[in-house]
Protein backbone atom coordinates (compact mmCIF):
# COMPACT_ATOMS: atom_id res chain seq x y z
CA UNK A 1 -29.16 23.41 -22.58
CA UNK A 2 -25.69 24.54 -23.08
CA UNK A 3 -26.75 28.25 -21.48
CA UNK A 4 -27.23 25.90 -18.31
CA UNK A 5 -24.45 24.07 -18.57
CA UNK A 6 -22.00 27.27 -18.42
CA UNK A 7 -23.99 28.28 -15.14
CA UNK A 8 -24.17 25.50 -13.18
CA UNK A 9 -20.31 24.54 -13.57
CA UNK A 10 -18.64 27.54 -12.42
CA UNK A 11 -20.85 26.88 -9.41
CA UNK A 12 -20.14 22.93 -9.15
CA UNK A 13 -16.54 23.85 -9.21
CA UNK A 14 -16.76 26.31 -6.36
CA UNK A 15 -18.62 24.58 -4.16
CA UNK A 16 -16.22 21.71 -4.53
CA UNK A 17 -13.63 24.05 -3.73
CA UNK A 18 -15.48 25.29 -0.49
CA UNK A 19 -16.10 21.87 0.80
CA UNK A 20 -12.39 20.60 0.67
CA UNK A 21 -11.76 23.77 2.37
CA UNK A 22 -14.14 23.15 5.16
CA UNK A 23 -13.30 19.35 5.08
CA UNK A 24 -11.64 18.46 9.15
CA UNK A 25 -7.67 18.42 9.22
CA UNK A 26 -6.47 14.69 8.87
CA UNK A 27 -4.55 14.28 12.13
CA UNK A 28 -0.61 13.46 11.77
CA UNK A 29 1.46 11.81 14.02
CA UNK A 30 5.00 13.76 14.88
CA UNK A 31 8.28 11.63 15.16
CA UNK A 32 10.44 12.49 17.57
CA UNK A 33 13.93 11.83 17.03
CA UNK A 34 16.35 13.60 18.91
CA UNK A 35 15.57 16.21 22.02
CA UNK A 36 18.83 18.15 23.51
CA UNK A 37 18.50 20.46 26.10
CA UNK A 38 21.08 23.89 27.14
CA UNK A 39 21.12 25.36 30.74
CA UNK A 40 24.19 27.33 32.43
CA UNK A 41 26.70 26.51 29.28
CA UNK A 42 26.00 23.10 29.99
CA UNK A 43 24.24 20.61 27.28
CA UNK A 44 22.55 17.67 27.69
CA UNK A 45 21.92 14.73 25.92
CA UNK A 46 20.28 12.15 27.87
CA UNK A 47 17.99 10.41 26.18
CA UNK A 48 19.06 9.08 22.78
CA UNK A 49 18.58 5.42 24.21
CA UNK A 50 14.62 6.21 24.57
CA UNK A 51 14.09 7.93 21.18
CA UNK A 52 12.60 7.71 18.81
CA UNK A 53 9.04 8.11 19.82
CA UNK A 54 5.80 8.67 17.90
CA UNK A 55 2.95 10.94 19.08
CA UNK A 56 -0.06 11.57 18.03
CA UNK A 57 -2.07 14.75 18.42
CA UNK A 58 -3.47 14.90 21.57
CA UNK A 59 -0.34 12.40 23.42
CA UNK A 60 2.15 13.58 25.79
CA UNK A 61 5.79 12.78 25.82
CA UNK A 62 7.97 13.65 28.81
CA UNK A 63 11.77 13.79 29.45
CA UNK A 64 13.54 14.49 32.85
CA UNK A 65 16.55 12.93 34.92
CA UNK A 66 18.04 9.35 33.45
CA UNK A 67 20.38 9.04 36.77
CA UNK A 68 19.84 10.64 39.70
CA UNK A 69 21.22 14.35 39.60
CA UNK A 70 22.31 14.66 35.90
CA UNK A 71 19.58 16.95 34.06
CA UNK A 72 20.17 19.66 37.64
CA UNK A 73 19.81 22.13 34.77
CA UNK A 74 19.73 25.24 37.44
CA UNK A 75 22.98 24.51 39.09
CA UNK A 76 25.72 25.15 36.58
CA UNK A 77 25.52 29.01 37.54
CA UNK A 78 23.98 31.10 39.76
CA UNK A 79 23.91 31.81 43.31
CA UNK A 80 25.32 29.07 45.49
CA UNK A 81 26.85 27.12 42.73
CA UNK A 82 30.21 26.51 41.64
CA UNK A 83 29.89 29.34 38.71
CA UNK A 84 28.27 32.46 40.91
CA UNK A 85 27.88 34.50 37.84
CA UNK A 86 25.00 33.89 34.78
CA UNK A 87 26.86 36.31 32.74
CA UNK A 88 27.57 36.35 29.22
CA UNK A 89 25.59 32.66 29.49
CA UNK A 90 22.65 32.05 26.81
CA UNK A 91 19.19 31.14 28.09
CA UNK A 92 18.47 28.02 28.51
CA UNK A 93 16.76 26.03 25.71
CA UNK A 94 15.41 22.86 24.75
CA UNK A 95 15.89 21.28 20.83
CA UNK A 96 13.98 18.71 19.57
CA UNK A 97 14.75 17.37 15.79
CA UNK A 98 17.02 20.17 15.15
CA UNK A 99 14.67 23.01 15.93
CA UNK A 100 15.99 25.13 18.67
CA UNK A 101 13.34 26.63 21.59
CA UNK A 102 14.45 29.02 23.98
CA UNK A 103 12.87 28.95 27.74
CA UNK A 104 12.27 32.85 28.26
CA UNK A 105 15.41 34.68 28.71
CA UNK A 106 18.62 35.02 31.10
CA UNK A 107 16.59 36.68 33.84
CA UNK A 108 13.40 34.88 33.67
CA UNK A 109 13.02 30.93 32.76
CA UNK A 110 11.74 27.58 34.41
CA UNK A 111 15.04 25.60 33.19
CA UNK A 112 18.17 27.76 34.61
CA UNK A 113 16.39 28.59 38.00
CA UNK A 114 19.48 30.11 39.52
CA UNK A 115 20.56 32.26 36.78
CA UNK A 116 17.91 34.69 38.49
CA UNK A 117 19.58 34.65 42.01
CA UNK A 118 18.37 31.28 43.68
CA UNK A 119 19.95 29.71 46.76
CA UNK A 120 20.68 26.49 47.95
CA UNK A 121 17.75 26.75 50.39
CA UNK A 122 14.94 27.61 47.33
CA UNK A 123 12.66 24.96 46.18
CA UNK A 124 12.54 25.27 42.05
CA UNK A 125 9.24 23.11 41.17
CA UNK A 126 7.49 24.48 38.20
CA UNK A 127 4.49 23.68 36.42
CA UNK A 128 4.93 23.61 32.37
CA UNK A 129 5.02 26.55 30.30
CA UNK A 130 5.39 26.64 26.88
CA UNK A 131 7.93 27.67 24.62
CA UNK A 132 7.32 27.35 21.66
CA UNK A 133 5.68 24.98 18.51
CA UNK A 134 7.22 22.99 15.75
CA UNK A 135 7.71 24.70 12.26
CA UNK A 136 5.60 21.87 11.19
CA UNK A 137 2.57 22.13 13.39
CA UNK A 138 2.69 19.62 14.81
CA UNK A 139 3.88 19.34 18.07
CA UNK A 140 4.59 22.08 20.93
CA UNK A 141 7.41 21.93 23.57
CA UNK A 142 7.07 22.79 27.49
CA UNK A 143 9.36 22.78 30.36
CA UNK A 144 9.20 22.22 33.97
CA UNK A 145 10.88 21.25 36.98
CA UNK A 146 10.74 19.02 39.58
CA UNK A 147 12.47 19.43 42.69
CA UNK A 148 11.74 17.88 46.16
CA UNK A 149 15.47 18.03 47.64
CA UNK A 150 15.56 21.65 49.15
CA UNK A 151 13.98 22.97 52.43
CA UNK A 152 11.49 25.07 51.09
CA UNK A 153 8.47 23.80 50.83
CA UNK A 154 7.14 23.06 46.87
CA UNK A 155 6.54 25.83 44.58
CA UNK A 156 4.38 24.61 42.14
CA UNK A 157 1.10 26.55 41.62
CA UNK A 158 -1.01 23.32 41.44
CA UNK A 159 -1.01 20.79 44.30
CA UNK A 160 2.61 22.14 45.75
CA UNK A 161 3.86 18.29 45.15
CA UNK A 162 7.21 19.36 43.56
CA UNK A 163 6.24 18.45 40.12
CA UNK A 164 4.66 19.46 37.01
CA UNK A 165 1.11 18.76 36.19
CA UNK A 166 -1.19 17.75 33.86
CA UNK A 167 0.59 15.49 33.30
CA UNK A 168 3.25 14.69 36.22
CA UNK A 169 6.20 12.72 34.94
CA UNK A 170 4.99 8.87 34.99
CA UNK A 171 1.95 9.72 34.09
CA UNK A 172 2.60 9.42 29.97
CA UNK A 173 5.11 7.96 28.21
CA UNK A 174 8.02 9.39 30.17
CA UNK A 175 11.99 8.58 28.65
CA UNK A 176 13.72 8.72 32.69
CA UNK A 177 13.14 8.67 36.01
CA UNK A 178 12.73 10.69 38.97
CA UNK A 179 12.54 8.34 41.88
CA UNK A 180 12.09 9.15 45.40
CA UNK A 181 14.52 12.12 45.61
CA UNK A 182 14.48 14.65 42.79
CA UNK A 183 16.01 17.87 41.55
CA UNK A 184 15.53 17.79 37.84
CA UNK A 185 14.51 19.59 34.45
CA UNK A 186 11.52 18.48 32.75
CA UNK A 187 10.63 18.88 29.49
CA UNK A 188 7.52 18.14 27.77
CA UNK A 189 6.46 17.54 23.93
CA UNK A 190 2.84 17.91 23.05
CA UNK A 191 1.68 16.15 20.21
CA UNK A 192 -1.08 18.90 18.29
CA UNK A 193 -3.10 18.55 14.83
CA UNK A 194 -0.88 20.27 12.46
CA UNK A 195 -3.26 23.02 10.38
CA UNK A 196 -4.63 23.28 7.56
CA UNK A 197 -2.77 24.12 4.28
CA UNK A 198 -5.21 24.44 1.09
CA UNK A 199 -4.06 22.46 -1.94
CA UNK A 200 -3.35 23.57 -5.29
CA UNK A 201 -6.14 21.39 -6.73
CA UNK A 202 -8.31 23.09 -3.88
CA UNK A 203 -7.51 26.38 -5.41
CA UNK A 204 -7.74 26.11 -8.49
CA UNK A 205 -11.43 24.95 -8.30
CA UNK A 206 -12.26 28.00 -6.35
CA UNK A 207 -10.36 30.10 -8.62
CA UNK A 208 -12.25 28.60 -11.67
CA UNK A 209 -15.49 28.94 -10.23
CA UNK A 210 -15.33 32.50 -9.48
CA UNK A 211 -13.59 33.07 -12.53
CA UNK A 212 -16.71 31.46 -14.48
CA UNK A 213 -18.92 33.07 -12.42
CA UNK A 214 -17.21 36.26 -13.56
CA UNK A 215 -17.70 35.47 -17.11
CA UNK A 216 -21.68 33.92 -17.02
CA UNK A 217 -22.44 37.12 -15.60
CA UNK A 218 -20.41 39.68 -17.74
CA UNK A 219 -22.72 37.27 -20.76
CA UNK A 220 -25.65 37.48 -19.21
CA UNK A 221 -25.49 41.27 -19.05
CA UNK A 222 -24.55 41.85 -22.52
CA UNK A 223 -27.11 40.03 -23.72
C-alpha cells in the first residue's frame, strides 16, 4: 500500500500543477488615470476632467480634441507652420499612467504629421497604429488622426472619411469631441487580457512531482 502511495503522489501533484497551468487567464480590468500626449515640443493635457476610466479587455477608450483646434498635434513644426524646422524636436509620444510610448520616430509618425514635410494643403487622416503595450499587459495604446479641414481629399486607408476606424471617435467611450470641422490627434487605449504569470504554489507542485517522479523511479530500479 505505501509502494502505491509514493507513486501515485508525485503524479497527483504534477498533474495539479499542469492543470493550473492550462487553467484560462482571469481577465483584469486596466484603470486609466492620466493620458498626456508630446508633438512638436508641445504637451498636452486635455483630458484630466474625463479620467479616470476603467476598461476591460476587449473595450476601447478614445481621446482627441476637447475644443476645437487644441490637440492640432502636427502644426507646432514643420512645413507651413510657425516653427519651419522639426529639428533637434523629440518624436511625438503619447503617456498614459506614467508609462511613456513613442509614435515611430522624427521622420515617420501619425501624431507630428508635418515634422516629415507636410503643407497646409495635405490632408493628415490616419487610421490607428500601434505603439506600444502596457508593462502590465494589460492594455495597448494607438494613435490616429482625424482631419477634414484641408483640400485634399481624406487619406485614410479605410473608407477615406477623415477618421480612424474600427472604432471612429464616438463610436466607444470617447473623452472629447470632434464636431463638424476637425483637425485633431487621436489616441486610442485598448483594453487586452493581461498574460499569464505561473504562481509559486503552481511551481512548486510541478517541481515536486517531477522531483518524486525522479526518486520512485531511481527506487524502483534499485530494487
Amino acid at each position: 500500500m505505501r509502494k502505491k502511495y509514493s507513486f501515485w503522489m508525485p503524479i497527483v501533484a504534477l498533474l495539479m500543477g499542469v492543470a493550473f497551468l492550462a487553467a484560462p487567464p482571469v481577465s483584469s480590468a486596466a484603470t486609466i488615470s492620466t493620458v498626456s500626449a508630446f508633438s512638436g515640443g508641445v504637451a498636452y493635457t486635455l483630458w484630466g476632467g474625463g479620467l479616470p476610466q476603467v476598461i476591460s479587455p476587449g473595450q476601447n477608450l478614445i481621446l482627441v480634441q476637447t475644443a476645437p483646434g487644441n490637440f492640432d498635434t502636427s502644426d507646432n513644426c514643420g512645413p507651413g507652420t510657425l516653427v519651419n524646422s522639426c529639428a533637434g524636436i523629440l518624436a511625438p509620444s503619447v503617456t498614459v499612467n506614467g508609462q511613456k510610448f513613442t509614435d515611430g520616430t522624427t521622420t515617420n509618425n501619425v501624431l507630428g504629421f508635418n515634422y516629415s514635410g507636410g503643407n497646409p494643403t495635405a490632408n493628415e487622416a490616419h487610421e490607428w497604429v500601434l505603439i506600444g503595450t502596457s508593462a502590465a499587459g494589460d492594455f495597448q495604446v494607438f494613435v490616429g488622426y482625424a482631419d477634414n479641414s484641408h483640400t485634399q481629399g481624406c487619406q485614410d486607408a479605410i473608407g477615406a472619411n477623415c477618421v480612424p476606424d474600427n472604432p471612429t471617435p464616438g463610436s466607444a467611450t470617447t473623452i472629447g469631441s470632434l464636431g463638424s470641422n476637425f483637425d485633431s490627434g487621436a489616441i486610442r487605449i485598448f483594453g487586452v487580457t493581461p498574460p499569464r504569470v505561473p504562481e509559486p504554489s503552481t511551481l512548486l507542485l510541478l517541481g515536486a512531482g517531477l522531483v518524486g517522479l525522479v526518486a520512485w523511479g531511481r527506487r524502483r530500479n534499485e530494487a
